[in-house]
Protein backbone atom coordinates (compact mmCIF):
# COMPACT_ATOMS: atom_id res chain seq x y z
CA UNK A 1 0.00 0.00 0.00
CA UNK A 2 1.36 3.50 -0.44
CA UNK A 3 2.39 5.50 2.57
CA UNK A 4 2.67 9.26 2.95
CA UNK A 5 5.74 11.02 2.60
CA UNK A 6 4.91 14.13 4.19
CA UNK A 7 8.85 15.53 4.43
CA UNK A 8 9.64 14.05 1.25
CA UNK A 9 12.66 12.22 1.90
CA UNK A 10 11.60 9.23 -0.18
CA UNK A 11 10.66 6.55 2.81
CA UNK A 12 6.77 6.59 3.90
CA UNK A 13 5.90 8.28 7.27
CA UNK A 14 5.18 4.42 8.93
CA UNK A 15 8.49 3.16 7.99
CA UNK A 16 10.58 6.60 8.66
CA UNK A 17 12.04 7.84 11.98
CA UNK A 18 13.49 11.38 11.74
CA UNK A 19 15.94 12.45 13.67
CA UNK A 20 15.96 14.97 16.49
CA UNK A 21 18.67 17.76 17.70
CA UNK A 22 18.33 19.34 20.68
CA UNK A 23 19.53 22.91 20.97
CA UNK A 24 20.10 24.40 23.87
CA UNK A 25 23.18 27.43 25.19
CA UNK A 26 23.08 25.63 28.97
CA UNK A 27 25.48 22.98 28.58
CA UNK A 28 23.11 21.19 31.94
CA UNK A 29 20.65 20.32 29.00
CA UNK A 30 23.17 18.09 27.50
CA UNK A 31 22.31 19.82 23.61
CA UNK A 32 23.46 18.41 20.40
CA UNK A 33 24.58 22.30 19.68
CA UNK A 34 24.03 25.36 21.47
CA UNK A 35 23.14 27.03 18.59
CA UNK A 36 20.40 26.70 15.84
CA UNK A 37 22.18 27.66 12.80
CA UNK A 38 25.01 24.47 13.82
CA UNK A 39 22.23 22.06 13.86
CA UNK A 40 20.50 23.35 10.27
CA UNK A 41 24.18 22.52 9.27
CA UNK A 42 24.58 19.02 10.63
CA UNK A 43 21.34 18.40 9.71
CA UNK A 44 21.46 15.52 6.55
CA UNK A 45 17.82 13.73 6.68
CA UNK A 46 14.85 15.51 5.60
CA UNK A 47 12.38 15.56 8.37
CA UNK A 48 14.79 16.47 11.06
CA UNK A 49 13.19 17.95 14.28
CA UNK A 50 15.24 20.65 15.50
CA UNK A 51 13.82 21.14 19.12
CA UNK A 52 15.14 24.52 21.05
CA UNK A 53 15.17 24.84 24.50
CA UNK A 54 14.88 27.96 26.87
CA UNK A 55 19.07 27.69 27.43
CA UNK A 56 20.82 29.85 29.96
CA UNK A 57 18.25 32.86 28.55
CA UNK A 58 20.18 34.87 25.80
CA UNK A 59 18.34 34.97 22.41
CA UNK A 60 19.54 32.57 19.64
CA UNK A 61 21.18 34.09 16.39
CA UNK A 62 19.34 33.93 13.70
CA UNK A 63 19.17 31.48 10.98
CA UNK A 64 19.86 30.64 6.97
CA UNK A 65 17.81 27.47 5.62
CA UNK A 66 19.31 26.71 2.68
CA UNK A 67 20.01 22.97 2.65
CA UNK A 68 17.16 21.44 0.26
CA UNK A 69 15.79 19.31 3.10
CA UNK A 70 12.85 19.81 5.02
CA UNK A 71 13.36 20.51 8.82
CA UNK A 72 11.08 21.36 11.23
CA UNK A 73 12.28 24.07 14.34
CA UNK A 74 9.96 23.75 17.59
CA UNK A 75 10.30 25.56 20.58
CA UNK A 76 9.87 23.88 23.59
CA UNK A 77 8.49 26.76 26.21
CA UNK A 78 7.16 29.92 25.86
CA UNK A 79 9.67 32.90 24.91
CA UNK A 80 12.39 31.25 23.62
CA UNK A 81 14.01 34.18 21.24
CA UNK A 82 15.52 33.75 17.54
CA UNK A 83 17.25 37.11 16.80
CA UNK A 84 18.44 38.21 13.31
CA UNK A 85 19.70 41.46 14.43
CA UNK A 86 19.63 43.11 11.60
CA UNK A 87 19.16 40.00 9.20
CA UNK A 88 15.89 38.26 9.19
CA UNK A 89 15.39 35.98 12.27
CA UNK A 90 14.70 32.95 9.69
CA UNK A 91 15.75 33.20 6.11
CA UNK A 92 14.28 30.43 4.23
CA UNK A 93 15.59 29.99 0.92
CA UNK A 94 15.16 26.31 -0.22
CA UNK A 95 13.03 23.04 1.21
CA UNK A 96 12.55 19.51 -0.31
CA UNK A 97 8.97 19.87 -1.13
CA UNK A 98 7.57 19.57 2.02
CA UNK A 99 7.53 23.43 4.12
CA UNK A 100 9.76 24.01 6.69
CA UNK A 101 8.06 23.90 9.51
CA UNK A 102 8.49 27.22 12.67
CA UNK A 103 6.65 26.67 15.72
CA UNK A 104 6.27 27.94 19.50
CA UNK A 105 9.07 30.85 19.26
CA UNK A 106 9.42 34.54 18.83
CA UNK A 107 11.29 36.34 16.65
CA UNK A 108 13.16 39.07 16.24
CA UNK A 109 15.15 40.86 13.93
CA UNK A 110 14.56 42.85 10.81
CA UNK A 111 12.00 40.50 9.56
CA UNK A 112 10.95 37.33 11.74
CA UNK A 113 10.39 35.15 8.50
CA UNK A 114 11.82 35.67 4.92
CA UNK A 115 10.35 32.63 3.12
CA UNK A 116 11.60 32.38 -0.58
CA UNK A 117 10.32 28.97 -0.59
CA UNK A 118 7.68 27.50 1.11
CA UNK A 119 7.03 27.52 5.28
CA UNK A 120 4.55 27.02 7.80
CA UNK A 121 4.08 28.76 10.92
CA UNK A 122 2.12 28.45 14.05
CA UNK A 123 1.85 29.68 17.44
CA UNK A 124 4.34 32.30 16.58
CA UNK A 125 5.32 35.61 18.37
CA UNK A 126 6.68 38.33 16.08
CA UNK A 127 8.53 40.97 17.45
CA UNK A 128 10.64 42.20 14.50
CA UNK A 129 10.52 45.34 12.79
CA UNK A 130 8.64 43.30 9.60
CA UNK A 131 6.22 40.23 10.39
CA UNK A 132 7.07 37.81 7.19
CA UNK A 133 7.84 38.40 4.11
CA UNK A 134 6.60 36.24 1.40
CA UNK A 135 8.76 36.63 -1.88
CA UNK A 136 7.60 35.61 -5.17
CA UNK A 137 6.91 31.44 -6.03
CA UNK A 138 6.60 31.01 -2.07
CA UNK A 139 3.68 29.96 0.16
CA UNK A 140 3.39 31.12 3.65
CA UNK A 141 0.56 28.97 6.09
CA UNK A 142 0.02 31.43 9.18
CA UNK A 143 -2.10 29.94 12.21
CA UNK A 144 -2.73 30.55 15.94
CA UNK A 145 0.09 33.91 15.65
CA UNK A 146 0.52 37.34 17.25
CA UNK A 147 2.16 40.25 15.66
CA UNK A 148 2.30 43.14 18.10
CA UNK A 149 5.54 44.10 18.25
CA UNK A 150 5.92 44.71 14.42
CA UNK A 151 6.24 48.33 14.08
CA UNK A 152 6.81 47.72 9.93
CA UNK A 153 4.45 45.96 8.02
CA UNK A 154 2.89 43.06 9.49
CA UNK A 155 2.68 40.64 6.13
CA UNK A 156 4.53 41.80 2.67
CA UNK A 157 3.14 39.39 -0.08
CA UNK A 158 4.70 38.92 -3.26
CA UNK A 159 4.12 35.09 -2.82
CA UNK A 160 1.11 33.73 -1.33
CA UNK A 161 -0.35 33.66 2.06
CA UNK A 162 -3.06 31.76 3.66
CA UNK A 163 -2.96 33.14 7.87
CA UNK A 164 -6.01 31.82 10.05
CA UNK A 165 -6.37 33.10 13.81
CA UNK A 166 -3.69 35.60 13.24
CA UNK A 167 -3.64 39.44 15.18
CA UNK A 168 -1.65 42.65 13.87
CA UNK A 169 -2.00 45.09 15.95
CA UNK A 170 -0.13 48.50 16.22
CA UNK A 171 2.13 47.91 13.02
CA UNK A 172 2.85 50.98 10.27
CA UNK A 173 0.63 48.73 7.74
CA UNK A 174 -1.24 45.67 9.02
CA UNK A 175 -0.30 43.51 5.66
CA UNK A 176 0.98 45.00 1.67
CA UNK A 177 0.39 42.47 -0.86
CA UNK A 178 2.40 43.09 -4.24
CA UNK A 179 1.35 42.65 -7.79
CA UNK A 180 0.60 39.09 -8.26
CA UNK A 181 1.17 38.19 -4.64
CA UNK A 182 -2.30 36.20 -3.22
CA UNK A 183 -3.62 36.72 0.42
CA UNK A 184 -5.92 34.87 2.36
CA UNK A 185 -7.10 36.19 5.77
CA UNK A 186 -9.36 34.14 7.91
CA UNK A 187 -10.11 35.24 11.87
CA UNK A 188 -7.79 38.44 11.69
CA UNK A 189 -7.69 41.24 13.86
CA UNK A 190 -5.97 43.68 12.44
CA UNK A 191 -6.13 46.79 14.47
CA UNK A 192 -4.38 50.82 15.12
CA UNK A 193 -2.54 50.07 12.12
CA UNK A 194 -1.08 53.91 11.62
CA UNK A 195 -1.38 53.68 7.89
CA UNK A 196 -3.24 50.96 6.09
CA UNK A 197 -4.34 47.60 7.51
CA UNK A 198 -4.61 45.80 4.47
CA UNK A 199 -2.69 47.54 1.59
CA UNK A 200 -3.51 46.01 -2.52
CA UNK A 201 -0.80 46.74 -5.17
CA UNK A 202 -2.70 44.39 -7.69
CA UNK A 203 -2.94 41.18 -5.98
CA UNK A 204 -5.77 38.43 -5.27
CA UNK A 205 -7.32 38.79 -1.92
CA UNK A 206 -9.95 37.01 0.13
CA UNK A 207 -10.40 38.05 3.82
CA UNK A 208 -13.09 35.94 6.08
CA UNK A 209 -14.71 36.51 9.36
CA UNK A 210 -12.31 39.03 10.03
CA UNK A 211 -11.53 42.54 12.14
CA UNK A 212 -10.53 45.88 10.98
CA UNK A 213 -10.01 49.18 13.17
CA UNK A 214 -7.11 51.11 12.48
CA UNK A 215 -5.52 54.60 12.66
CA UNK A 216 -5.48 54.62 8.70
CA UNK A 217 -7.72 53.37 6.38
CA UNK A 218 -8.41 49.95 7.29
CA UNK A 219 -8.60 48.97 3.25
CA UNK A 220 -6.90 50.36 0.41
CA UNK A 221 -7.16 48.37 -3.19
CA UNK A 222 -9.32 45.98 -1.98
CA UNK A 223 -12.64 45.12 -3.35
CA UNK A 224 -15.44 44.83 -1.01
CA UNK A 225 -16.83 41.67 -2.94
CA UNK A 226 -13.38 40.14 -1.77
CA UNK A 227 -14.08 40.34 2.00
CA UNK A 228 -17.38 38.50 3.96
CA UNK A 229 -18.64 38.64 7.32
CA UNK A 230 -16.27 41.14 8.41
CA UNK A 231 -16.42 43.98 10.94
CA UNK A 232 -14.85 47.43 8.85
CA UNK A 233 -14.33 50.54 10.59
CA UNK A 234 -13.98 52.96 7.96
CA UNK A 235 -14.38 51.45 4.87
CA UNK A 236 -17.96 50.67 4.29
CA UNK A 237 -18.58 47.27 2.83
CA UNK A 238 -21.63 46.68 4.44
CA UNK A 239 -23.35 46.35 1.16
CA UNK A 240 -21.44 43.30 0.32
CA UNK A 241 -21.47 39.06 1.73
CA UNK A 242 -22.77 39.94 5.22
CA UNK A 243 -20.12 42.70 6.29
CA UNK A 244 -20.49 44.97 8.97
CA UNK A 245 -19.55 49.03 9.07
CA UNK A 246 -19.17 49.45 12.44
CA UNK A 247 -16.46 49.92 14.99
CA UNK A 248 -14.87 46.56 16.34
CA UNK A 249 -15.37 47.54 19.79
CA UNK A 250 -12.03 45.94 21.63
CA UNK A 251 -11.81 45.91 25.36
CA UNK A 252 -8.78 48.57 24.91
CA UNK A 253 -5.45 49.34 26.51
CA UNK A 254 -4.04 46.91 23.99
CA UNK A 255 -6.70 44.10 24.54
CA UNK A 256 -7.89 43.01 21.17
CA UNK A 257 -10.83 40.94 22.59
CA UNK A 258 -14.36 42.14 22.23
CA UNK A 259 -16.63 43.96 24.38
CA UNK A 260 -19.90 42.56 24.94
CA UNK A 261 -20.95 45.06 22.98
CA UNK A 262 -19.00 44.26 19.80
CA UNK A 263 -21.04 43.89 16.61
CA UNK A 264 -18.28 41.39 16.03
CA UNK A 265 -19.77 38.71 18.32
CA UNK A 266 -21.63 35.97 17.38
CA UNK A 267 -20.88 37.66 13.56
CA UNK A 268 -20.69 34.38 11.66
CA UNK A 269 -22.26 32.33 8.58
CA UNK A 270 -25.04 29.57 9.52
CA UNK A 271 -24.29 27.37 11.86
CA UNK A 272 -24.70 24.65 9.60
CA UNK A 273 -21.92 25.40 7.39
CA UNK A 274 -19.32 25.21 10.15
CA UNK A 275 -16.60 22.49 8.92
CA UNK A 276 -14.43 22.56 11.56
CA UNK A 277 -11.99 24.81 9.97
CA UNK A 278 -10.70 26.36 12.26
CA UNK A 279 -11.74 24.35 14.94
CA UNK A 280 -9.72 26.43 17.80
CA UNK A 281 -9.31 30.65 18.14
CA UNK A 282 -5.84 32.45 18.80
CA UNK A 283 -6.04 30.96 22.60
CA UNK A 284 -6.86 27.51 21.71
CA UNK A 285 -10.22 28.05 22.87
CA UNK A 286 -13.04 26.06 20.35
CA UNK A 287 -14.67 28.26 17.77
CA UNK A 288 -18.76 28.67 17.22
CA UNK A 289 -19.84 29.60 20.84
CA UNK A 290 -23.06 30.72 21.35
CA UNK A 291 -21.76 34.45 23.08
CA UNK A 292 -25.71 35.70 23.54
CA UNK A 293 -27.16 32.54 24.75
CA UNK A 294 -29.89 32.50 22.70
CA UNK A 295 -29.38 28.68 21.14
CA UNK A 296 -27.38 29.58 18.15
CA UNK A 297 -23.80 29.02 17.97
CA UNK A 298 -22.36 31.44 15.67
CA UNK A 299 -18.52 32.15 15.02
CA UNK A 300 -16.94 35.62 16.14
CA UNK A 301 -15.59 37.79 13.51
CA UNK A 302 -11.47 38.24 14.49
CA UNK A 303 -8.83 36.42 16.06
CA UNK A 304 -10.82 35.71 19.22
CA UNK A 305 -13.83 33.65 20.34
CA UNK A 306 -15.40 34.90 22.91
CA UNK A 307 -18.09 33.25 25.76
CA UNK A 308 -20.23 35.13 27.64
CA UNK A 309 -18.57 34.37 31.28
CA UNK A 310 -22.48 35.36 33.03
CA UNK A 311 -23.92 32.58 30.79
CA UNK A 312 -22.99 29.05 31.59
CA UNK A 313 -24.43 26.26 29.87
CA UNK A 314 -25.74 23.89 31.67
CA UNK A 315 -28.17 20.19 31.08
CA UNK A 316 -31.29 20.40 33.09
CA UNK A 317 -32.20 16.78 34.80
CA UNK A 318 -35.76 14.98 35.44
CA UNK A 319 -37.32 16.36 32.18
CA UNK A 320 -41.14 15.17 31.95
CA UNK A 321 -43.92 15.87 29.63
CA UNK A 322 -46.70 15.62 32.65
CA UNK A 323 -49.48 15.74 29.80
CA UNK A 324 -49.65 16.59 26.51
CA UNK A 325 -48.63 20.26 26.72
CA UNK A 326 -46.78 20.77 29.37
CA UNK A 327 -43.30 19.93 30.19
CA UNK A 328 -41.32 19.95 33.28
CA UNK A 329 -38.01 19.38 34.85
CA UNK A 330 -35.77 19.87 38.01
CA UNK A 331 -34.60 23.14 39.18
CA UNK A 332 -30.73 23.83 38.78
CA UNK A 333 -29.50 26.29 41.08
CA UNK A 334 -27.17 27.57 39.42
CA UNK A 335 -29.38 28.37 36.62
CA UNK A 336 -30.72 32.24 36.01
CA UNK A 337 -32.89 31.48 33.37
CA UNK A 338 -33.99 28.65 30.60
CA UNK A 339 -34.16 28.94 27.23
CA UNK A 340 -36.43 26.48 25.16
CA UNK A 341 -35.10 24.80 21.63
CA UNK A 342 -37.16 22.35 19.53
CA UNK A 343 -36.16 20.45 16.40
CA UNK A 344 -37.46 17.12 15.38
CA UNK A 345 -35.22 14.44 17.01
CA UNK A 346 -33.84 13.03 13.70
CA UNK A 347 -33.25 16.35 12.51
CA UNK A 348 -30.79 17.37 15.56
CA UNK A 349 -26.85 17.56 15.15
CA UNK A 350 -24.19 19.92 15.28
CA UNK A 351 -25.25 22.07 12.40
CA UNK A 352 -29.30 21.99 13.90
CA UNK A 353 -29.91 22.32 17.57
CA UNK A 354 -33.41 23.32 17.15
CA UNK A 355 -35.66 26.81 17.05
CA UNK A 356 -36.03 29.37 19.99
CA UNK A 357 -39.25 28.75 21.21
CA UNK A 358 -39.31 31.86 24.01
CA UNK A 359 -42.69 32.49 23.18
CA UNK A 360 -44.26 29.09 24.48
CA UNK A 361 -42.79 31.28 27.98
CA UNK A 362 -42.12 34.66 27.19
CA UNK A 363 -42.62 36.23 30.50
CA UNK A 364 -41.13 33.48 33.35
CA UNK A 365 -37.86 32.02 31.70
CA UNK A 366 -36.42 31.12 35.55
CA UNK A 367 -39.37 28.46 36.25
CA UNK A 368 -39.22 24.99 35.32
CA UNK A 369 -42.40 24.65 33.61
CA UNK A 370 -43.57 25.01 29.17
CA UNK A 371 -46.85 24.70 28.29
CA UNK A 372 -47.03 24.53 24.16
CA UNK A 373 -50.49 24.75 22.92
CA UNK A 374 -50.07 22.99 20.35
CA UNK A 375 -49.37 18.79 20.27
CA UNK A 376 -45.30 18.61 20.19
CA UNK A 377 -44.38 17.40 16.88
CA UNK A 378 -43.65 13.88 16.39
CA UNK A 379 -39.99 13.08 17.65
């Protein structure tokens, strides 16, 4: 049977075993080399895991991948530094097929990711003066990453870039894409941005379920019919696939979450067309909540999903139809209120958890008792 080759190194993923250096400037740790760019060197098998450790706490130079394998870098706590200094902190200029793979680290230097061929990146901190830049014939795959320390441009894409779950927030402009280069934004915030937040110089653009408030013009060159259910600030593009002109609403102080206010909340396509995609928001936290309680769990616009911490779900017990209107069930103290749903039983599922029925109780949602006039449908 054929096997998957995902680092393309010619043996199938069952049958492989990649190797792993460990990188670390404490000698305690017992490292293969206390610094990253000497293991991208020794490095001879695609697939190799290059794991880097928190070391004795100076930042690690930064580093040239130019060996035609693919190798994957993985940081093994929170804050452990690559610094380019004045170079890029990762310059990526060749892989074997596969992307080179960045994840768990910050960087810092001129640029935190050059990629002139292709890379993937998640859970990444960027703190360089530009985010990534994406040159032409490259792909860039951005999840789960923060960008508020870029005081440059956030994204510059000549390439193409697909970022999910990503936040920009205070850069000069929140992402530039080039002629030719192709940008896909899913779940961004992209916020006080002092000049543009998403710049177009004659590239392809999509942006999804995303945020815009910024300083300048939160769009420049960008269609309106390219962007859906998104909050825009200044631009208005209400007109167009379910987008909002309104302000985003964030919490402030350099909080990017929403208010529970935000026209951003609950700000999402039918239920039913939810695919899992992204399952999780910028904290890991799962996506589709249902922020106003009202039975409908509907994706935030932006980085961020947000639950409403006053309303906790919760399964009532001893549920009784006592005749053939009226149904009953045990108190739960910890319950303010109850909200009534009904769908037909072999209709319910994850994309169909029934109609609001508030009007079978419109006036007395904290008892325990529904009477429906009507004969409940069959199921």
């Amino acid at each position: 049977a054929n096997q998957l080759d995902q680092d393309s190194d010619g043996t199938g993923d069952v049958c492989d075993t990649n190797p792993i250096f460990i990188v670390s400037s404490d000698p305690v740790d017992n490292p293969n080399f206390s610094d990253v760019p000497a293991a991208v060197a020794a490095a001879v098998q695609s697939g190799t895991v290059i794991q880097i450790l928190s070391g004795v706490g100076t930042d690690y130079t930064g580093v040239l991948v130019d060996r035609s394998l693919q190798l994957r870098f993985e940081g093994t706590a929170p804050g452990i530094i690559v610094d380019g200094g004045g170079s890029p902190a990762f310059d990526v200029v060749s892989t074997l097929s596969a992307p080179i793979e960045i994840q768990n680290l910050t960087l810092q230097g001129s640029t935190g990711i050059v990629a002139g061929a292709d890379v993937n990146a998640s859970d990444v901190i960027f703190e360089s003066t530009d985010g990534a830049d994406i040159l032409i014939g490259a792909t860039l795959g951005l999840t789960d990453s923060t960008m508020t320390g870029v005081t440059g441009t956030g994204l510059i894409v000549s390439g193409a870039a697909n970022a999910t779950n990503l936040l920009i927030a205070q850069p000069a402009t929140g992402v530039s894409v080039n002629l030719g280069g192709d940008l896909t934004l899913r779940h961004a915030t992209i916020a006080d941005a002092s000049t543009t937040g998403v710049a177009n110089s004659g590239g392809t653009i999509s942006i999804t379920s995303s945020l815009h408030k910024n300083t300048g013009t939160d769009l420049s060159g960008v269609a309106c019919a390219d962007v859906s259910w998104s909050v825009i600030g200044n631009v208005d593009c209400s007109s167009f696939n379910n987008n909002l002109f309104d302000s985003a609403i964030f919490v402030g102080g350099g909080d990017y979450h929403l208010q529970p206010m935000s026209p951003g909340l609950d700000h999402g396509p039918d239920p039913a067309t939810f695919a899992e995609d992204p399952c999780f928001d910028l904290e890991g936290n799962p996506r589709q909540l249902d922020y106003d309680g009202l039975g409908s769990a509907e994706r935030d616009a932006g980085a961020y999903e947000h639950a409403d911490g006053t309303l906790t779900p919760g399964q009532v017990t001893g549920l009784v139809w006592s005749d053939g209107n009226t149904m009953t069930w045990d108190t739960e103290p910890s319950a303010s209120e109850y909200h009534v749903n009904r769908v037909l039983l072999t209709n319910l599922g994850y994309a169909n958890c029934g109609v609001c029925r508030e009007l079978l109780d419109p006036t007395d949602r904290p008892d325990t008792t529904v009477v429906a006039t009507e004969v409940p449908a069959a199921g």
